[in-house]
N, C-alpha and C. Protein backbone atom coordinates (compact mmCIF):
# COMPACT_ATOMS: atom_id res chain seq x y z
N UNK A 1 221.16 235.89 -66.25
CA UNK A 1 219.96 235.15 -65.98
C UNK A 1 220.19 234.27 -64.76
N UNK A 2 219.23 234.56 -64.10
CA UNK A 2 219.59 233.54 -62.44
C UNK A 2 218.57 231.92 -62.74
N UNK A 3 219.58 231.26 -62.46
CA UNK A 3 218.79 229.90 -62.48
C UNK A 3 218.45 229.52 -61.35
N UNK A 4 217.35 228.75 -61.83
CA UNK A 4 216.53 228.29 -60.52
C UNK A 4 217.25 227.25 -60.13
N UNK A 5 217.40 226.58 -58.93
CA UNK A 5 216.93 225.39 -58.27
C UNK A 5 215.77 224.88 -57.61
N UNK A 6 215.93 223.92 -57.26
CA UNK A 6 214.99 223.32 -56.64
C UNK A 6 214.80 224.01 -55.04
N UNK A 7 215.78 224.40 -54.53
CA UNK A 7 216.03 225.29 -53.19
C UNK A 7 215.42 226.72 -53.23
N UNK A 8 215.52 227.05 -54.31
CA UNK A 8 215.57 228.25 -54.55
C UNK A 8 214.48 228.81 -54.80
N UNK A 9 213.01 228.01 -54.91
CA UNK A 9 211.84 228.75 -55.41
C UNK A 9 210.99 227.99 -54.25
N UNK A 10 210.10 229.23 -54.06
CA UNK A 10 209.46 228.64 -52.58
C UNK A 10 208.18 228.36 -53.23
N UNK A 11 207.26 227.57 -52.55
CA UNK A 11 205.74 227.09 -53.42
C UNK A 11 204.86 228.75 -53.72
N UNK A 12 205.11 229.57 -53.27
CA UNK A 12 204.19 230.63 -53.75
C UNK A 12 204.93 230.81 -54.92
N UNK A 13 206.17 230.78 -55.01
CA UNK A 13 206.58 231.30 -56.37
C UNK A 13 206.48 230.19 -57.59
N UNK A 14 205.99 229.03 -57.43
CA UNK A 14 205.79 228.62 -58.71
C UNK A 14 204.80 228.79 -59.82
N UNK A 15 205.71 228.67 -60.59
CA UNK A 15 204.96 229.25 -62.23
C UNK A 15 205.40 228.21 -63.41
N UNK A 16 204.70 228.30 -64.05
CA UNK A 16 204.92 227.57 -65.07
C UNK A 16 206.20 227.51 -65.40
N UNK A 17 206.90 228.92 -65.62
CA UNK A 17 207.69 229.24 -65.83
C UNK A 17 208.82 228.64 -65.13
N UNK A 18 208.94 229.23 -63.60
CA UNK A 18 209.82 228.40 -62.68
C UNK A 18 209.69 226.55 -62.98
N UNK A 19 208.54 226.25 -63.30
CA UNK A 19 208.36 224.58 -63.07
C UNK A 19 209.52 224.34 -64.40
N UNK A 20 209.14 225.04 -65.70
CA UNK A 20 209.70 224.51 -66.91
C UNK A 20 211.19 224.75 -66.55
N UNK A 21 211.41 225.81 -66.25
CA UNK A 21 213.65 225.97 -66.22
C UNK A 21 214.07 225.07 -65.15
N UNK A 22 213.13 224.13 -63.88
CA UNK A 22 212.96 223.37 -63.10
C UNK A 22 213.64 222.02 -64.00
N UNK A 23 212.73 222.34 -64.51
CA UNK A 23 212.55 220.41 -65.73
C UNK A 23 213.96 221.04 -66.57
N UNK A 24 214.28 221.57 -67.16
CA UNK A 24 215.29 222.17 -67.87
C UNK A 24 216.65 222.25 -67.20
N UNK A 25 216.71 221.73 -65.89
CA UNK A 25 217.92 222.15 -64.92
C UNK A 25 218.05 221.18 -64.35
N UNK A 26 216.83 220.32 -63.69
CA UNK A 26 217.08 219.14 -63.00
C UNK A 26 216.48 217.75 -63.00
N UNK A 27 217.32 216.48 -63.48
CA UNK A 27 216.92 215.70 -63.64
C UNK A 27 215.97 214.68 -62.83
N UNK A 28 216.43 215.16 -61.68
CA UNK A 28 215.30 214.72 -60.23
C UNK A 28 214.13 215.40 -60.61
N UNK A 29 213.63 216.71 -61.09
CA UNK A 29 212.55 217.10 -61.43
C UNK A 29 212.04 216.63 -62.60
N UNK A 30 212.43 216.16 -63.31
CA UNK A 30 212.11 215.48 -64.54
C UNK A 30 211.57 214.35 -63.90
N UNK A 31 212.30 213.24 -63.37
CA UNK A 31 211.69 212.12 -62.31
C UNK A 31 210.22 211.89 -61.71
N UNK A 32 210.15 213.33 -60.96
CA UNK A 32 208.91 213.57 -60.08
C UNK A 32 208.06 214.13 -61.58
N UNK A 33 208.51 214.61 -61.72
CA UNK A 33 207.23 215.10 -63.05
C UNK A 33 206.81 214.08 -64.09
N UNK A 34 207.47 212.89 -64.47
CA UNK A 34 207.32 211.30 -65.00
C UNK A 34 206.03 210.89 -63.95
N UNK A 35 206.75 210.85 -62.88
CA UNK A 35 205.36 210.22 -61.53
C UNK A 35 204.40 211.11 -61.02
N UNK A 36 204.45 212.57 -61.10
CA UNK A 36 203.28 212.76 -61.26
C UNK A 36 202.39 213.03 -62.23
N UNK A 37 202.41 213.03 -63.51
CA UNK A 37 201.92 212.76 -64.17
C UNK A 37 201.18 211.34 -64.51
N UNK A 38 202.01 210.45 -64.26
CA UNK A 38 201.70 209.00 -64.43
C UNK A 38 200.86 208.55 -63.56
N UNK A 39 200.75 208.97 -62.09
CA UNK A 39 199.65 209.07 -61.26
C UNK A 39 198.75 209.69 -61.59
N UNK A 40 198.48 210.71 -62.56
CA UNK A 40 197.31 211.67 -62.79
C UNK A 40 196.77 210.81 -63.88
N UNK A 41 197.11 209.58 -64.41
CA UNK A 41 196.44 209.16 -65.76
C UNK A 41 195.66 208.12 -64.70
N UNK A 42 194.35 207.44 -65.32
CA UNK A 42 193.54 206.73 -64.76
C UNK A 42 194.13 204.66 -64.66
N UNK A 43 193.89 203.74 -63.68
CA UNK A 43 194.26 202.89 -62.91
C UNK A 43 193.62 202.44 -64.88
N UNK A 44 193.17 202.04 -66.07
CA UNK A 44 193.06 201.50 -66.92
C UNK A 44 193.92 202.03 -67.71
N UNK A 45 194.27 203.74 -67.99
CA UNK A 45 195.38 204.41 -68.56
C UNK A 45 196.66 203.68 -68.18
N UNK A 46 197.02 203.46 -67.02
CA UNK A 46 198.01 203.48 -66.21
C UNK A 46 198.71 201.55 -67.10
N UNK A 47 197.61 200.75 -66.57
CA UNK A 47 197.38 199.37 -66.90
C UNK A 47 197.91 198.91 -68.43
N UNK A 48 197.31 199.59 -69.57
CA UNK A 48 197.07 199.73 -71.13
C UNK A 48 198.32 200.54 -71.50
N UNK A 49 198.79 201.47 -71.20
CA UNK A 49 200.18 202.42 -71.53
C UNK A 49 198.97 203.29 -72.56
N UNK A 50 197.50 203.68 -72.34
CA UNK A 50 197.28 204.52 -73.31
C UNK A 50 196.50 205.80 -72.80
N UNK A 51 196.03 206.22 -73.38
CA UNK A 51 195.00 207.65 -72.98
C UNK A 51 193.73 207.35 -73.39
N UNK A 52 192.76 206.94 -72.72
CA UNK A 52 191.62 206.23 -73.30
C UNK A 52 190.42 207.77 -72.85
N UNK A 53 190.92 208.12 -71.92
CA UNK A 53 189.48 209.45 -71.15
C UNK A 53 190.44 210.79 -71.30
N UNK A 54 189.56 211.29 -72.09
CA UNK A 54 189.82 213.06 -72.42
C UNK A 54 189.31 213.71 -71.23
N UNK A 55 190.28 213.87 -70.24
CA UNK A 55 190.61 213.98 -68.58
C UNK A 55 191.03 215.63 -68.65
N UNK A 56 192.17 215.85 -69.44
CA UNK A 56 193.34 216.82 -69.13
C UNK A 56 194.21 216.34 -68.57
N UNK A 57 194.39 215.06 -67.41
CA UNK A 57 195.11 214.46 -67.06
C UNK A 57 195.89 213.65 -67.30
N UNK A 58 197.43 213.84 -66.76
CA UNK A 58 198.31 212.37 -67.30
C UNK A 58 198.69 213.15 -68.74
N UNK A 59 199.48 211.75 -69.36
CA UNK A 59 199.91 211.95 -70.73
C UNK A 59 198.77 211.88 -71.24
N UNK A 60 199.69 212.50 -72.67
CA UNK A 60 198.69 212.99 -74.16
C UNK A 60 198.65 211.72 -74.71
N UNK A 61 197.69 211.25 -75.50
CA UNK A 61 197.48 210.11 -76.12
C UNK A 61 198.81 209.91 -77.38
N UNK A 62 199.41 211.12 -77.53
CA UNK A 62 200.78 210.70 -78.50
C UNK A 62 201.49 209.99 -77.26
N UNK A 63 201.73 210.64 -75.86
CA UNK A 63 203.16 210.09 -75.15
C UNK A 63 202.48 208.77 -74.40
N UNK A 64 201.37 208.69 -74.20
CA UNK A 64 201.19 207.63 -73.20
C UNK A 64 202.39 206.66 -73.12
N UNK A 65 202.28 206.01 -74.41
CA UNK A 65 202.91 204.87 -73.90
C UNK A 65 204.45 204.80 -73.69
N UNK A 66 205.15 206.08 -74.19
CA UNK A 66 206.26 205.86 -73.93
C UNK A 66 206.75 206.61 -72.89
N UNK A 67 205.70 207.24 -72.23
CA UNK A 67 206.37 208.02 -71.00
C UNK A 67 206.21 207.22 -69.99
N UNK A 68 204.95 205.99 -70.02
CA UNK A 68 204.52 205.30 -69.40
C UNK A 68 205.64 204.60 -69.46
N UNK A 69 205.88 204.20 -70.31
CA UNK A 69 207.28 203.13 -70.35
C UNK A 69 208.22 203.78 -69.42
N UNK A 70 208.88 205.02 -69.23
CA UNK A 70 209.87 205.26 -69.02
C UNK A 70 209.60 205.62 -67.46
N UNK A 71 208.63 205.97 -66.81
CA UNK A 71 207.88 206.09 -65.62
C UNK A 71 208.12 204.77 -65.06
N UNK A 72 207.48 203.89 -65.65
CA UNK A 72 208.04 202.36 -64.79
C UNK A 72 209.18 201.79 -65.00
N UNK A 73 209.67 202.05 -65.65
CA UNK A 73 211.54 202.02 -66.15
C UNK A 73 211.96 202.41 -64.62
N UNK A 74 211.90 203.94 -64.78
CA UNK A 74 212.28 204.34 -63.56
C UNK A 74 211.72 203.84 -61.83
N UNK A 75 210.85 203.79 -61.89
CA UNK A 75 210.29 203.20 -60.54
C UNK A 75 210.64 201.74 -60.26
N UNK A 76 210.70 201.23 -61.15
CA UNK A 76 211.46 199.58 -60.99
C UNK A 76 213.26 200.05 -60.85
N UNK A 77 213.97 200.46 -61.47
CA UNK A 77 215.56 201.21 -61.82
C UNK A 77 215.67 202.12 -60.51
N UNK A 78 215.09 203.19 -60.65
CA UNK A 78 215.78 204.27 -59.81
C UNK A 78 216.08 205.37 -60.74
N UNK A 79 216.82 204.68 -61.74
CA UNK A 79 216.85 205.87 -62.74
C UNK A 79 216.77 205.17 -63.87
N UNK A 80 217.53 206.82 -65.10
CA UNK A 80 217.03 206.47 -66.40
C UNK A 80 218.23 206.59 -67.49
N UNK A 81 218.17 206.21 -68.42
CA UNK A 81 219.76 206.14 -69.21
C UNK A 81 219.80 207.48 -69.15
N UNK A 82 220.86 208.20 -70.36
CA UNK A 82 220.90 209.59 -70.20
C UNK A 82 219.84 209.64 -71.42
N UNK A 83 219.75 208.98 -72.52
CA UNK A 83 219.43 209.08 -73.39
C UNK A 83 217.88 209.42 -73.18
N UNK A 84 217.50 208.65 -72.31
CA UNK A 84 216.00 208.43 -71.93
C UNK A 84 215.32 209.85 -71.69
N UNK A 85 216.26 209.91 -70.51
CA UNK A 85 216.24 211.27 -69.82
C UNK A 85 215.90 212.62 -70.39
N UNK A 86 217.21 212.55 -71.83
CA UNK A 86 216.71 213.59 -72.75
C UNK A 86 215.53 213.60 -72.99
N UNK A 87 214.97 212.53 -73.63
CA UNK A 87 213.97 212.70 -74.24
C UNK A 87 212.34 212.64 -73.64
N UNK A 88 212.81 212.40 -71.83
CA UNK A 88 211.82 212.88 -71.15
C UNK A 88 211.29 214.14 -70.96
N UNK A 89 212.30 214.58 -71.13
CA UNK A 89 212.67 215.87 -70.31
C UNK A 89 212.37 217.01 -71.67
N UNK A 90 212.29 216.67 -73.03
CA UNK A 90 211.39 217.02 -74.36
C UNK A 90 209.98 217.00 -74.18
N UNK A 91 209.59 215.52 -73.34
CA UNK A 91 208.34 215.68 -73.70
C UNK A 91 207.53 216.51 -72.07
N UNK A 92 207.94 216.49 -71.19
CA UNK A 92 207.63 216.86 -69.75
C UNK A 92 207.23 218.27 -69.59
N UNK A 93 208.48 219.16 -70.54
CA UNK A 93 208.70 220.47 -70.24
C UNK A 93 206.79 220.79 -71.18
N UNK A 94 206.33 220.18 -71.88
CA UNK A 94 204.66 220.43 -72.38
C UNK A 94 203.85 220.20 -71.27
N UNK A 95 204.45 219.69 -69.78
CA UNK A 95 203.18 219.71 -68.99
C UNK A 95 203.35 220.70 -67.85
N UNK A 96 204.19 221.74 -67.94
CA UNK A 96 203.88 222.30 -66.64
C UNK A 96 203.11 222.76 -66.50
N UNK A 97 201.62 223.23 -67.12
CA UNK A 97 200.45 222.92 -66.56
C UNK A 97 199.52 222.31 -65.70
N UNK A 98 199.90 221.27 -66.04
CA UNK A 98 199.53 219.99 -64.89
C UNK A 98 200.28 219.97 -64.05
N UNK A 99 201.34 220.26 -64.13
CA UNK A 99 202.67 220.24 -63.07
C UNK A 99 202.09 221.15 -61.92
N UNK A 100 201.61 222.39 -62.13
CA UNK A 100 201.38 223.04 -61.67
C UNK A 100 200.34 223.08 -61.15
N UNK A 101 199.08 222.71 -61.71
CA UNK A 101 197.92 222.25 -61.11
C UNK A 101 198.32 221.66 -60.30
N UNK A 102 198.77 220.28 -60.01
CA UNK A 102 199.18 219.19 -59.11
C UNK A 102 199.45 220.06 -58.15
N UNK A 103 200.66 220.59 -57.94
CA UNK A 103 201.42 221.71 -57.17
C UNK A 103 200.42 222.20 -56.06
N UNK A 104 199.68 222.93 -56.62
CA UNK A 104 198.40 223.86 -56.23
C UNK A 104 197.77 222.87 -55.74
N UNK A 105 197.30 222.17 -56.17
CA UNK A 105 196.47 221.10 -54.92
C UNK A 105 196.84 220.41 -53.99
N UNK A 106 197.94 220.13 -54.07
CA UNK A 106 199.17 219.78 -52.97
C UNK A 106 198.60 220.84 -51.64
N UNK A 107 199.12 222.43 -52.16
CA UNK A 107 199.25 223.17 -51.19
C UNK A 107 198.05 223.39 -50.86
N UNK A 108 196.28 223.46 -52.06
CA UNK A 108 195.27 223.76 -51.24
C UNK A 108 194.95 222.65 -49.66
N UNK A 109 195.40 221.21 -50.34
CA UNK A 109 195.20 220.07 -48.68
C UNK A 109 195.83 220.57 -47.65
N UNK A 110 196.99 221.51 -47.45
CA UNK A 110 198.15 221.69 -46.55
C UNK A 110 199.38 220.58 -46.64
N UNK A 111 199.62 220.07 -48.20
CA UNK A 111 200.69 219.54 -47.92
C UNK A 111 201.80 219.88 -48.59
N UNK A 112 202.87 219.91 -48.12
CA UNK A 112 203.84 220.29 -48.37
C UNK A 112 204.29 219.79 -50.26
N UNK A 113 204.50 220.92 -50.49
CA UNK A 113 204.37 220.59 -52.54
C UNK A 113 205.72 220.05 -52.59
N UNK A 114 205.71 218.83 -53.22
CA UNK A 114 207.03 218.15 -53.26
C UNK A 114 208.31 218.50 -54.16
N UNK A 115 208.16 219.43 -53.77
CA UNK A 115 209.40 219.98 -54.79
C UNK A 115 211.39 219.26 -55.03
N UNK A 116 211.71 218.39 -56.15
CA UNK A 116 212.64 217.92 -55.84
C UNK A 116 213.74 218.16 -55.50
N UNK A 117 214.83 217.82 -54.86
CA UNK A 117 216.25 218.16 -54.15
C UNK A 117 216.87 218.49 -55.17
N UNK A 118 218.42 219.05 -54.97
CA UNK A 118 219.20 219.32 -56.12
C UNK A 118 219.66 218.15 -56.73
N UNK A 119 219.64 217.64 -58.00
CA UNK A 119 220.52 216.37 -58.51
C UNK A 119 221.43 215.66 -57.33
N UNK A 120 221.15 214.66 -57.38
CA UNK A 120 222.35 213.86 -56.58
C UNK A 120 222.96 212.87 -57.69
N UNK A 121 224.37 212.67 -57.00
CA UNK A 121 225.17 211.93 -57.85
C UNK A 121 224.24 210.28 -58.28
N UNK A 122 224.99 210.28 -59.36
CA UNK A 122 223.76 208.78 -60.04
C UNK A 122 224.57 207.47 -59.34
N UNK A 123 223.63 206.83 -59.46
CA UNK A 123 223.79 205.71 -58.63
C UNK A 123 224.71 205.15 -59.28
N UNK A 124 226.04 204.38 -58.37
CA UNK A 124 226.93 203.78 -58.80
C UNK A 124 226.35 202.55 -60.49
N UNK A 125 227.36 202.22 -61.31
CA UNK A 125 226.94 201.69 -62.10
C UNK A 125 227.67 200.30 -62.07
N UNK A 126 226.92 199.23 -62.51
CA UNK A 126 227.79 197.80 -62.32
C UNK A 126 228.56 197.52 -63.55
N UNK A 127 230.09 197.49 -63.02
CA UNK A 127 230.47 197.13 -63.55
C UNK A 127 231.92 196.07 -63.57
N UNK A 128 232.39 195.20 -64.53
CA UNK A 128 233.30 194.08 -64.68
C UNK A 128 234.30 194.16 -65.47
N UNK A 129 235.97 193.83 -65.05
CA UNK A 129 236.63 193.71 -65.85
C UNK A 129 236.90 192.70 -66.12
N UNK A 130 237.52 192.75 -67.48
CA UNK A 130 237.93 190.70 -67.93
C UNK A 130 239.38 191.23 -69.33
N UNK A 131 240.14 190.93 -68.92
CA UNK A 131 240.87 190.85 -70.22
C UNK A 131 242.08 192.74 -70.30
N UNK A 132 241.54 193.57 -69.10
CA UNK A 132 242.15 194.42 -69.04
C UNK A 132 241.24 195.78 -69.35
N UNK A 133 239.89 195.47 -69.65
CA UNK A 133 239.04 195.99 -70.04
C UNK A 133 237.76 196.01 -69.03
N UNK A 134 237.20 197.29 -69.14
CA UNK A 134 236.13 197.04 -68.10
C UNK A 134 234.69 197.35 -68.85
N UNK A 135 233.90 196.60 -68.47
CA UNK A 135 232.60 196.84 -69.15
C UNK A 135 231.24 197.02 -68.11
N UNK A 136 229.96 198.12 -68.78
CA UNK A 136 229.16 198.25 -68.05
C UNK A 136 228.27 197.43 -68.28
N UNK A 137 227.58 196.95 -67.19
CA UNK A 137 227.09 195.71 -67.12
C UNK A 137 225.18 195.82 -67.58
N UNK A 138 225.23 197.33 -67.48
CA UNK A 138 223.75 197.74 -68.24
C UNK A 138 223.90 198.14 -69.27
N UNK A 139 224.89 198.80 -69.87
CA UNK A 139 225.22 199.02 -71.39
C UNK A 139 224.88 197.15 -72.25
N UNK A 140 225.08 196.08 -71.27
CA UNK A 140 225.64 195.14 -72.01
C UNK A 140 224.03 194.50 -71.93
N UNK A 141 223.22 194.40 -70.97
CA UNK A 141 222.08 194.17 -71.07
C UNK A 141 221.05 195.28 -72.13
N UNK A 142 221.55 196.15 -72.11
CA UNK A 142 220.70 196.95 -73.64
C UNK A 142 221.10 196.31 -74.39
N UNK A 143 222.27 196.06 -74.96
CA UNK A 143 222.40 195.50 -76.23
C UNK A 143 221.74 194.16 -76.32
N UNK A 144 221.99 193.52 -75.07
CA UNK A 144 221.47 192.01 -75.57
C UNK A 144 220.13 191.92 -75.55
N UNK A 145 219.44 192.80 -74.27
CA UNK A 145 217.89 192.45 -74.40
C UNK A 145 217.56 194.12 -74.37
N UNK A 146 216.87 194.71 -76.29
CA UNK A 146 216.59 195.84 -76.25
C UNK A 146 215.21 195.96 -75.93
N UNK A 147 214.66 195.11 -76.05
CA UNK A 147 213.12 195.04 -75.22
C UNK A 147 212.78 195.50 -73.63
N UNK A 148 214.35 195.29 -73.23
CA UNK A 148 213.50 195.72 -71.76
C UNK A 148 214.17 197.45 -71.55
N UNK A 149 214.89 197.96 -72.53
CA UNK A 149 215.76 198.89 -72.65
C UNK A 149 214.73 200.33 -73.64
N UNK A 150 213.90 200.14 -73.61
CA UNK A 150 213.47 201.01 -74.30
C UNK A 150 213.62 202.58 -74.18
């Protein structure tokens, strides 16, 4: 079975198919598919974390709010725990539909369909030693404040 990359499939060839082993392979595509989706929900959707207009657009009124969550997680961060990630990347692979729509309208304007790069290495992580021991300095802010850690 040949896997895709992100290099590797040119905009005529996307398919649902290609988009989903996309989301299934790369976490940068998982990323862009968080934000475009989250752009496709409406400026009161967006505001509320909910699904208020039966659009087709954006999240499903089950994920709103937590994809929403994890959409601005990331856009404030850069990135996302791994944990997160998984479980983006569960709920994402249900939209390549929209993924794909998006896609397609991209290319009907003439613009180039943003298809994401291969994974790049994750951003260095902060961290401190004290005592001979080193600790991560966002592991330590989840634990203390799980509210902003969702």
């Amino acid at each position: 079975m040949t896997t895709l990359t992100p290099s590797s499939i040119q905009p005529a060839e996307l398919t649902k198919d290609s988009i989903k082993q996309l989301l299934l392979t790369s976490d940068r595509a998982v990323y862009r598919a968080l934000v475009v989706l989250y752009e496709r929900q409406t400026s009161d959707e967006q505001a509320s974390a909910t699904t208020t207009h039966k659009n087709g657009r954006g999240f499903s009124s089950f994920d709103a709010e937590f994809l929403t969550s994890l959409t601005q997680q990331y856009q404030r961060r850069g990135c996302l725990s791994p944990k997160q990630i998984a479980c983006a990347r569960k709920k994402v692979v249900h939209y390549t539909g929209q993924l794909l729509e998006a896609a397609e309208a991209k290319r009907a304007v003439g613009t180039q369909v943003a298809l994401p790069l291969p994974d790049a290495p994750a951003p260095a992580r902060k961290t401190f030693t004290s005592g001979g021991r080193t600790y991560d300095v966002g592991s330590m802010k989840a634990a203390l404040y799980p509210e902003d850690h969702d």
